[in-house]
Protein backbone atom coordinates (compact mmCIF):
# COMPACT_ATOMS: atom_id res chain seq x y z
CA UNK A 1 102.79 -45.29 15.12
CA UNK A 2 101.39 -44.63 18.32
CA UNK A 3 101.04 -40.98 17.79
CA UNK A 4 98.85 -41.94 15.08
CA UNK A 5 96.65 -44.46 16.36
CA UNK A 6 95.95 -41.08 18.91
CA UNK A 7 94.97 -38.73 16.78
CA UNK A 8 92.52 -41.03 14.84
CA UNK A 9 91.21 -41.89 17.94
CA UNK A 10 90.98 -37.96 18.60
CA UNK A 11 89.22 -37.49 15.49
CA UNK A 12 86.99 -40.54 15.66
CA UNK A 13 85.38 -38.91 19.15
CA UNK A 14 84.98 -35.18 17.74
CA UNK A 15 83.06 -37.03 14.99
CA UNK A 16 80.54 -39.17 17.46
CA UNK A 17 80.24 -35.92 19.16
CA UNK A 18 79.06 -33.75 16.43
CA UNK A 19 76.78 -36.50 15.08
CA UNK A 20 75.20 -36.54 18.73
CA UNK A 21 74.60 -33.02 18.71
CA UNK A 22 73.23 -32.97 15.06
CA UNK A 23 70.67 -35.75 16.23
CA UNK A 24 69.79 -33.65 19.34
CA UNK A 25 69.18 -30.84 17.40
CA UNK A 26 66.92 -32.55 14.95
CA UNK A 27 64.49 -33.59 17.48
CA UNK A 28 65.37 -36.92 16.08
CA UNK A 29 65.60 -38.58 19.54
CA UNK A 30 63.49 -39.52 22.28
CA UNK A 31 62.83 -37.51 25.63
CA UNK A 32 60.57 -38.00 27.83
CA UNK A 33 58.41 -34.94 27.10
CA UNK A 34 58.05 -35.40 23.27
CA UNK A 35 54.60 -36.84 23.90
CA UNK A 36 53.41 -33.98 26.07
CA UNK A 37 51.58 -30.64 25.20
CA UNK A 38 52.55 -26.92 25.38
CA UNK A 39 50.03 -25.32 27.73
CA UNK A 40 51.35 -21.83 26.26
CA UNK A 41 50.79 -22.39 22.97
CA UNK A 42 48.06 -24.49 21.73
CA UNK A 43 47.47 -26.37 18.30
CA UNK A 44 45.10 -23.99 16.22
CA UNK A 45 43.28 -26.77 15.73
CA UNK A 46 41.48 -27.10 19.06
CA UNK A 47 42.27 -23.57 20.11
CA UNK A 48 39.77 -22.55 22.47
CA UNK A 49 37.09 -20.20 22.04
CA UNK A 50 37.70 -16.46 23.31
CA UNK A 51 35.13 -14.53 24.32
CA UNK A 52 34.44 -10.94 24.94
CA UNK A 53 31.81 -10.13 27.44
CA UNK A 54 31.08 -6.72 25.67
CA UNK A 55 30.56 -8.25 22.19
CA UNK A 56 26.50 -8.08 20.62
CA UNK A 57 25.69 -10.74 17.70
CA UNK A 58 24.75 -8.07 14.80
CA UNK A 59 20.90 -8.38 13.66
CA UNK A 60 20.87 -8.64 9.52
CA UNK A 61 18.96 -5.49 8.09
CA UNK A 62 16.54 -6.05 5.52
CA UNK A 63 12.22 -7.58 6.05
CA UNK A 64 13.72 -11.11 7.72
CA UNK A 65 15.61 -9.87 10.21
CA UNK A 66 15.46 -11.60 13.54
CA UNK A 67 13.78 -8.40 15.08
CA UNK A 68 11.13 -9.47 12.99
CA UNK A 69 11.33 -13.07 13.46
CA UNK A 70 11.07 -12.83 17.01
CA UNK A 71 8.52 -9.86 17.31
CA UNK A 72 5.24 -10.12 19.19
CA UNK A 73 3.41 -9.20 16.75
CA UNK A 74 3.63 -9.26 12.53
CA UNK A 75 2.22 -6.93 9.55
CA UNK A 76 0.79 -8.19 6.41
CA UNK A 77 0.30 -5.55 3.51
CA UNK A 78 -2.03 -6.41 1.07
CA UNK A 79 -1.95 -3.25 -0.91
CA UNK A 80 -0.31 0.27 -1.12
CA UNK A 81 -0.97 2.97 -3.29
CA UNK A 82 -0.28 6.83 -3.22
CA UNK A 83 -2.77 9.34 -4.57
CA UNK A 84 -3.50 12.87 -3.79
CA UNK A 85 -7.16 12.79 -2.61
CA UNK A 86 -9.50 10.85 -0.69
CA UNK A 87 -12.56 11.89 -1.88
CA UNK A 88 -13.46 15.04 -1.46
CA UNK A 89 -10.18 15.56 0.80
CA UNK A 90 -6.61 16.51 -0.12
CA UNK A 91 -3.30 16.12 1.67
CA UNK A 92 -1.21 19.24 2.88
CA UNK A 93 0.68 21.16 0.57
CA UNK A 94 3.64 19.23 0.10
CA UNK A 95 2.58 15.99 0.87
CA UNK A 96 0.96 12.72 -0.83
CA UNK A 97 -1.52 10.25 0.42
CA UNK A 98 -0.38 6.43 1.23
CA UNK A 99 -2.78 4.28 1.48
CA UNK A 100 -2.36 0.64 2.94
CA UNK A 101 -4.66 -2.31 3.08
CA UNK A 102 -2.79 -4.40 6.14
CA UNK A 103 -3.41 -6.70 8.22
CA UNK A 104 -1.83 -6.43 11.96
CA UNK A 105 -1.35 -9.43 13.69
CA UNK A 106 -1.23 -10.17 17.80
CA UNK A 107 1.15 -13.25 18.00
CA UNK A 108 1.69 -12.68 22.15
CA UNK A 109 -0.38 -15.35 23.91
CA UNK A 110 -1.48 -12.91 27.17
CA UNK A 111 -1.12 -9.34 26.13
CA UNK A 112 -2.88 -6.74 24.04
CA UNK A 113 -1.26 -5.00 21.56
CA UNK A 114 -2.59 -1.25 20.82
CA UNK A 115 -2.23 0.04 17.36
CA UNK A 116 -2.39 3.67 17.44
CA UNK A 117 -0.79 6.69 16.12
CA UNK A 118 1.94 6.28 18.13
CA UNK A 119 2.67 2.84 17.22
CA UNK A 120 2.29 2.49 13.87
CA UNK A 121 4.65 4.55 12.02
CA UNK A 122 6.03 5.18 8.04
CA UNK A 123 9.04 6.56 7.03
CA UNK A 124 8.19 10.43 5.65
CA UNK A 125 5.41 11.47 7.57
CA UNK A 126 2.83 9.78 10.07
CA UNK A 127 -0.85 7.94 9.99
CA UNK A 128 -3.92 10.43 9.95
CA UNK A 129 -6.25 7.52 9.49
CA UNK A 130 -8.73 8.88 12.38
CA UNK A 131 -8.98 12.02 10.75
CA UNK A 132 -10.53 10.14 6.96
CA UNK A 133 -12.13 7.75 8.88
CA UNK A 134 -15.76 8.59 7.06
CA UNK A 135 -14.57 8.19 4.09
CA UNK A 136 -12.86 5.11 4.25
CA UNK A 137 -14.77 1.73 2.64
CA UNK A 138 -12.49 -0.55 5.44
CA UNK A 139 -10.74 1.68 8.08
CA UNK A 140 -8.40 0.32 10.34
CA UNK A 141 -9.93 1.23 13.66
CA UNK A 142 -7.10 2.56 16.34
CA UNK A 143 -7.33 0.25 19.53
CA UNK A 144 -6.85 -2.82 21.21
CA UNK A 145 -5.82 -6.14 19.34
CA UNK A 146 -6.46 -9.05 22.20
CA UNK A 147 -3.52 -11.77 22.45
CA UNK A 148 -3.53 -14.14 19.40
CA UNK A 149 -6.01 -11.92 16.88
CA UNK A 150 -5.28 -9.83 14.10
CA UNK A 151 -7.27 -6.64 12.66
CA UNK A 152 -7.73 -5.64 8.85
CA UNK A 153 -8.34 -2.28 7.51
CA UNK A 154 -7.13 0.65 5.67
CA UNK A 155 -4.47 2.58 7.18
CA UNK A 156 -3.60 6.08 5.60
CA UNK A 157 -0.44 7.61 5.76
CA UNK A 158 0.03 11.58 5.08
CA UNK A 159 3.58 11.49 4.01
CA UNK A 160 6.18 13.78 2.30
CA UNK A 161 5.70 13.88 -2.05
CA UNK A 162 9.48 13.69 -2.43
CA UNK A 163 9.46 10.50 -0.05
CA UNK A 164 10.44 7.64 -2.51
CA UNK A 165 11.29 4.56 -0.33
CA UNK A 166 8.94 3.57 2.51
CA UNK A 167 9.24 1.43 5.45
CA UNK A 168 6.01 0.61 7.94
CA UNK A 169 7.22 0.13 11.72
CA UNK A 170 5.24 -1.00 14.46
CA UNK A 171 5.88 -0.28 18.59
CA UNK A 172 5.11 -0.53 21.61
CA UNK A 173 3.22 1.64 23.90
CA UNK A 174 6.98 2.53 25.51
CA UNK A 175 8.12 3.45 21.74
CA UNK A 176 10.55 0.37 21.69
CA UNK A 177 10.84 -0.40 17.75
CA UNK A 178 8.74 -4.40 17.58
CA UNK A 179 9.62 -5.02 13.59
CA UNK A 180 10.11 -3.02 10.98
CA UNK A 181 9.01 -3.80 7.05
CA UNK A 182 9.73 -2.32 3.57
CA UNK A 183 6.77 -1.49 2.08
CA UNK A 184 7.91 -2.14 -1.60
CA UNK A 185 5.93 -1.47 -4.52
CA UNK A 186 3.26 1.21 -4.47
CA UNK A 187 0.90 1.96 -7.15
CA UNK A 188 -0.07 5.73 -7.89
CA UNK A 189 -3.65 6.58 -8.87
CA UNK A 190 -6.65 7.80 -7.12
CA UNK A 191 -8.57 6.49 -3.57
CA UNK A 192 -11.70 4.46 -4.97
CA UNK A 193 -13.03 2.90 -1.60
CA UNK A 194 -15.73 1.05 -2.79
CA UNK A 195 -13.84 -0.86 -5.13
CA UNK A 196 -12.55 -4.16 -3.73
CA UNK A 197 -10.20 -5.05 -6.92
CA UNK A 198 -7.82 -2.50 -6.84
CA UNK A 199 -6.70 -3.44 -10.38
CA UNK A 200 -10.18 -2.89 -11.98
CA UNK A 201 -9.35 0.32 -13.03
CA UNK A 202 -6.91 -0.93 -15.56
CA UNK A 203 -9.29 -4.19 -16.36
CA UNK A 204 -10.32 -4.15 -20.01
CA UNK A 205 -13.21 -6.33 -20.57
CA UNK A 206 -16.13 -4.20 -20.40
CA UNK A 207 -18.44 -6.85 -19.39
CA UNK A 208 -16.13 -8.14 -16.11
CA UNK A 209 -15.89 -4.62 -15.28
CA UNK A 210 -19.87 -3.29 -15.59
CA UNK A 211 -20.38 -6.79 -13.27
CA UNK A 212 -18.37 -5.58 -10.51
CA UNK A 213 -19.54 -2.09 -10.23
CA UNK A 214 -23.21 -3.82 -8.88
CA UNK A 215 -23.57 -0.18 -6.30
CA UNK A 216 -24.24 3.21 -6.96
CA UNK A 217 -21.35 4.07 -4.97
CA UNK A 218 -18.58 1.89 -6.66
CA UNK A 219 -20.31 2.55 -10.25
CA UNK A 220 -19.81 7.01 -9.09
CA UNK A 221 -16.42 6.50 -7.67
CA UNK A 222 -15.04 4.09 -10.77
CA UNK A 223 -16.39 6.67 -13.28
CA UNK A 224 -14.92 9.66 -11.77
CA UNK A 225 -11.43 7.70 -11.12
CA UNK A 226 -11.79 6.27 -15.08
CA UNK A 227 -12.72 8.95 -17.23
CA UNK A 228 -11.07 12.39 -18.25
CA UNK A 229 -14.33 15.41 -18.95
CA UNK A 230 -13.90 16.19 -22.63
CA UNK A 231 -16.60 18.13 -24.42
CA UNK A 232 -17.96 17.23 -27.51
CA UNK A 233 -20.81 18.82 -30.01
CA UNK A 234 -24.29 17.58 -29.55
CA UNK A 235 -26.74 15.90 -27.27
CA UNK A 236 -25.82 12.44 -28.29
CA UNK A 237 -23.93 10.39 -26.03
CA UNK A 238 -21.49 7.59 -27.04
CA UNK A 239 -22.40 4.36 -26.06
CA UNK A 240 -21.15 2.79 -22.58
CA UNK A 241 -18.36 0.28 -24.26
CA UNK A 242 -17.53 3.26 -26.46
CA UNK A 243 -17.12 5.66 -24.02
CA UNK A 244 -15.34 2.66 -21.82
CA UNK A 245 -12.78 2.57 -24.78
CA UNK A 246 -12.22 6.27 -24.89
CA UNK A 247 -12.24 7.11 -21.62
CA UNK A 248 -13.09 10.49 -22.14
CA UNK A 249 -16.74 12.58 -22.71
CA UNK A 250 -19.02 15.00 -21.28
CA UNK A 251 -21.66 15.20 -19.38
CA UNK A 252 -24.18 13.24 -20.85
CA UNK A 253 -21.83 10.46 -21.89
CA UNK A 254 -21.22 10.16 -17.62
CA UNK A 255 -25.44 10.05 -17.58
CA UNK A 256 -25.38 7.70 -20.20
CA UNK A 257 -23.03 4.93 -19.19
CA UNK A 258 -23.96 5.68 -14.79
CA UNK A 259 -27.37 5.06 -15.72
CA UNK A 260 -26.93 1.71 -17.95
CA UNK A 261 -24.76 0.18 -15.43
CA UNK A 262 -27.51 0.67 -12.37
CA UNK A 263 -30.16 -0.37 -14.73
CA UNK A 264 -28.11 -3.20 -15.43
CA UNK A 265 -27.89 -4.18 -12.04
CA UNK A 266 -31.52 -3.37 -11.00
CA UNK A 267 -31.52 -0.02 -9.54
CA UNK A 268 -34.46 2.13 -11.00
CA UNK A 269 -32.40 4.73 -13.64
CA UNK A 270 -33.40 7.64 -15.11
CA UNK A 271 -31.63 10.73 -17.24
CA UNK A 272 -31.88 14.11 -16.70
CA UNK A 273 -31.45 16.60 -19.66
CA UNK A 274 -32.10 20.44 -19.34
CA UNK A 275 -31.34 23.40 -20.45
CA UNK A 276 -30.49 27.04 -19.00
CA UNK A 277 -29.46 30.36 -19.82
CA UNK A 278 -26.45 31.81 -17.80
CA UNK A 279 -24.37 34.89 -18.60
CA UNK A 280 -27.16 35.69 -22.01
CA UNK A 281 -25.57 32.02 -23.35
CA UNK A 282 -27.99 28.80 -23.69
CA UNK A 283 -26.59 25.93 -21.74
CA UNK A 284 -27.50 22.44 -21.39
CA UNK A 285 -26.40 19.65 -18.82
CA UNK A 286 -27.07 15.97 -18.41
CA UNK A 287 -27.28 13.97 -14.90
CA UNK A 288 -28.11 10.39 -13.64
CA UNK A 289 -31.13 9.83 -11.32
CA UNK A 290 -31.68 6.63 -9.52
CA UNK A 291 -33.62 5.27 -6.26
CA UNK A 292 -31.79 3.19 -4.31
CA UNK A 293 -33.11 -0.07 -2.90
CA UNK A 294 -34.98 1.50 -0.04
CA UNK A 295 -36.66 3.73 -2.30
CA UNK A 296 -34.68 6.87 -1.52
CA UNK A 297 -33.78 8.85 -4.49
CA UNK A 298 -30.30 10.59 -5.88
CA UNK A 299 -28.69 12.05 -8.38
CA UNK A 300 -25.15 11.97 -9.70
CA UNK A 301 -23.74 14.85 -11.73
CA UNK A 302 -20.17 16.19 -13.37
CA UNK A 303 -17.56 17.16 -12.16
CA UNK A 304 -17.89 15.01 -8.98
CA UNK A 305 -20.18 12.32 -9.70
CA UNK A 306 -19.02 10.17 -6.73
CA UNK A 307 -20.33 13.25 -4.84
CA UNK A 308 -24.21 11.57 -5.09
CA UNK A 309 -27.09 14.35 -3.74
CA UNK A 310 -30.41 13.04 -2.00
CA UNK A 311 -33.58 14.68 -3.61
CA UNK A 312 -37.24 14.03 -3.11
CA UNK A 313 -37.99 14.20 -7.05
CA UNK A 314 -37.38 15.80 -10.77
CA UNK A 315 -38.41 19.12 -9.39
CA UNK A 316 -36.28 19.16 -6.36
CA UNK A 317 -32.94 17.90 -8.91
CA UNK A 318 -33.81 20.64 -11.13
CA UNK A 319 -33.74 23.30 -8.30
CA UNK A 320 -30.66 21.67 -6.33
CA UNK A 321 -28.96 22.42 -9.93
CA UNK A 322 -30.05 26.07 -10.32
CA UNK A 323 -28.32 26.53 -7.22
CA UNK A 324 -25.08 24.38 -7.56
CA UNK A 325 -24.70 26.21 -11.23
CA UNK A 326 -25.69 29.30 -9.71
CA UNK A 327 -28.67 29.96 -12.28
CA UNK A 328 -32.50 31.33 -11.27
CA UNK A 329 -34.38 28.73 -13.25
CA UNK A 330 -34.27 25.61 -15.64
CA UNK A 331 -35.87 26.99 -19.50
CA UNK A 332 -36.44 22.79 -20.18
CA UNK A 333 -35.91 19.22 -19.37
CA UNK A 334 -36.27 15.95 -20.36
CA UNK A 335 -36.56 12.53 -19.04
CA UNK A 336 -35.11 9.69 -20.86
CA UNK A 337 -34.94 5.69 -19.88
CA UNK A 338 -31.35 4.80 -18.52
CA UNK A 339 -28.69 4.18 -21.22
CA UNK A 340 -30.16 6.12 -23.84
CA UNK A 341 -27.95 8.06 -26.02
CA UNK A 342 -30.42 10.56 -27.16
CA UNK A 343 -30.27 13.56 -24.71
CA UNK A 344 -31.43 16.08 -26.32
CA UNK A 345 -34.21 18.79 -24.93
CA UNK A 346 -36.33 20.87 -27.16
């Protein structure tokens, strides 16, 4: 009996043992540094921040970066367009004309900023601006832009014709890159600087457009940009809103619808009809004179009508075109009121 009150006392204590150690093991029980933190390895949850003294916060590409955002000074573009001559000049062989209408802003409340040809910059080629300055309607002048000003003006780019994308940049005088900006879309056509409404040329309401072209210059430079030279039989002309439809004609159908719209806008108008003889052929050719307001007088003739000639009278036109058509005298001529569609010459 005694031996086995002993060995279920024996077993009872291996049992409270093993149930302390389970409990231990658990976590189940107190200590005194269940409360406490592990300095070596903190909760992710207030982990602290690690930082690397060689580390740079990226700057987002793209026109809002925060180059741009924080640049001293800022580019507005009000138009672009690429065409292949600028008047009466072309681009080198291989490259296009860009042609931007921007305004450059000085946002830096003590410095200058100098826009240049070294600080102003376009993807596929560089500005020649200085070198078309004459023949520019609203250059962009090269110099000094005083703290908090801005400056408007054409800038023109001579860039490479299998660029597609272009991007404007602007520096400093050190040639540390200030902002950069996508230029996005460009229209493709030709230069007309006298034109303020870049979209005229595609304008279809004759009326709008024969308001707008109130000077000889913009009336010369539309009408060369507008219409395609196609000859047709006779010496009658079609009538300006006809030959505004078509968009294409001759000589006298340019003299026609150049003199109607100066007449229409006060300028004294005549045409100019005459015939020649040149290589044993008879010949005849139709041009636009006008005065302008300070009495001077010109002429505008095909090919280049936006290429207007000063002359002292009929005579002096008639001998100015012996020479540009390479002829030793004029057999007749004619003088007929502005807009008239009769042109013909005995």
């Amino acid at each position: 009996m005694e031996k086995n009150n002993h060995s279920n006392f024996s077993v009872t204590i291996v049992i409270i043992s093993l149930i302390i150690v389970f409990l231990s093991v658990s976590g189940c029980t107190d200590s005194q540094a269940s409360g406490s933190t592990n300095q070596d390895s903190p909760s992710p949850k207030h982990s602290p921040a690690v930082t690397d003294p060689s580390a740079t916060q990226p700057i987002s590409e793209g026109p809002n970066n925060a180059l741009q955002d924080t640049a001293p000074v800022r580019i507005t573009i009000h138009s672009a367009f690429k065409t292949m001559k600028i008047r009466d000049t072309n681009p080198i062989s291989g490259n296009v004309f860009i042609v931007i209408n921007a305004t450059i802003e000085n946002l830096d409340e003590t410095a200058p900023y100098v826009a240049n040809e070294t600080t102003v910059d376009i993807t596929g080629g560089g500005p020649i601006t200085q070198k078309v300055y004459g023949r520019l309607s609203h250059p962009f002048y090269w110099g000094s832009i005083p703290p908090k000003s801005s400056k408007t003006g054409e800038i023109v780019f001579g860039v490479k014709a299998t660029t597609e994308q272009f991007t404007i940049t602007l520096r400093d005088e050190q040639g540390n890159t200030l902002l950069t900006k996508p230029i996005g879309a460009i229209s493709t056509g030709p230069y007309i600087p006298s034109l303020d409404d870049p979209q005229l040329l595609s304008a279809t309401n004759f009326s709008s457009v024969i308001e707008e072209l109130d000077t000889p210059e913009k009336a010369a430079e539309y009408a060369d940009a507008k219409f395609t030279f196609t000859y047709h039989d006779g010496c009658i002309s079609y009538p300006p809103e006809e030959f505004f439809r078509l968009e294409r004609g001759d000589c006298k159908d340019y003299a026609t619808f150049l003199s109607y719209v100066l007449a229409h806008h006060g300028y004294d108008a005549q045409i100019v009809a005459f015939k020649y003889f040149k290589d044993g052929k008879r010949n005849g050719h139709v041009v636009t004179l006008f005065k302008d307001t300070d009495g001077s007088m010109y002429y505008m003739t095909t090919p280049a009508v936006s290429t207007i000639r000063a002359v002292t009278s009929v005579e002096d036109l008639l001998k100015k075109e012996c020479s540009r058509l390479a002829i030793p005298t004029v057999a007749n001529y004619t003088v007929v009121p502005a807009g008239s569609l009769d042109t013909c010459v005995l």
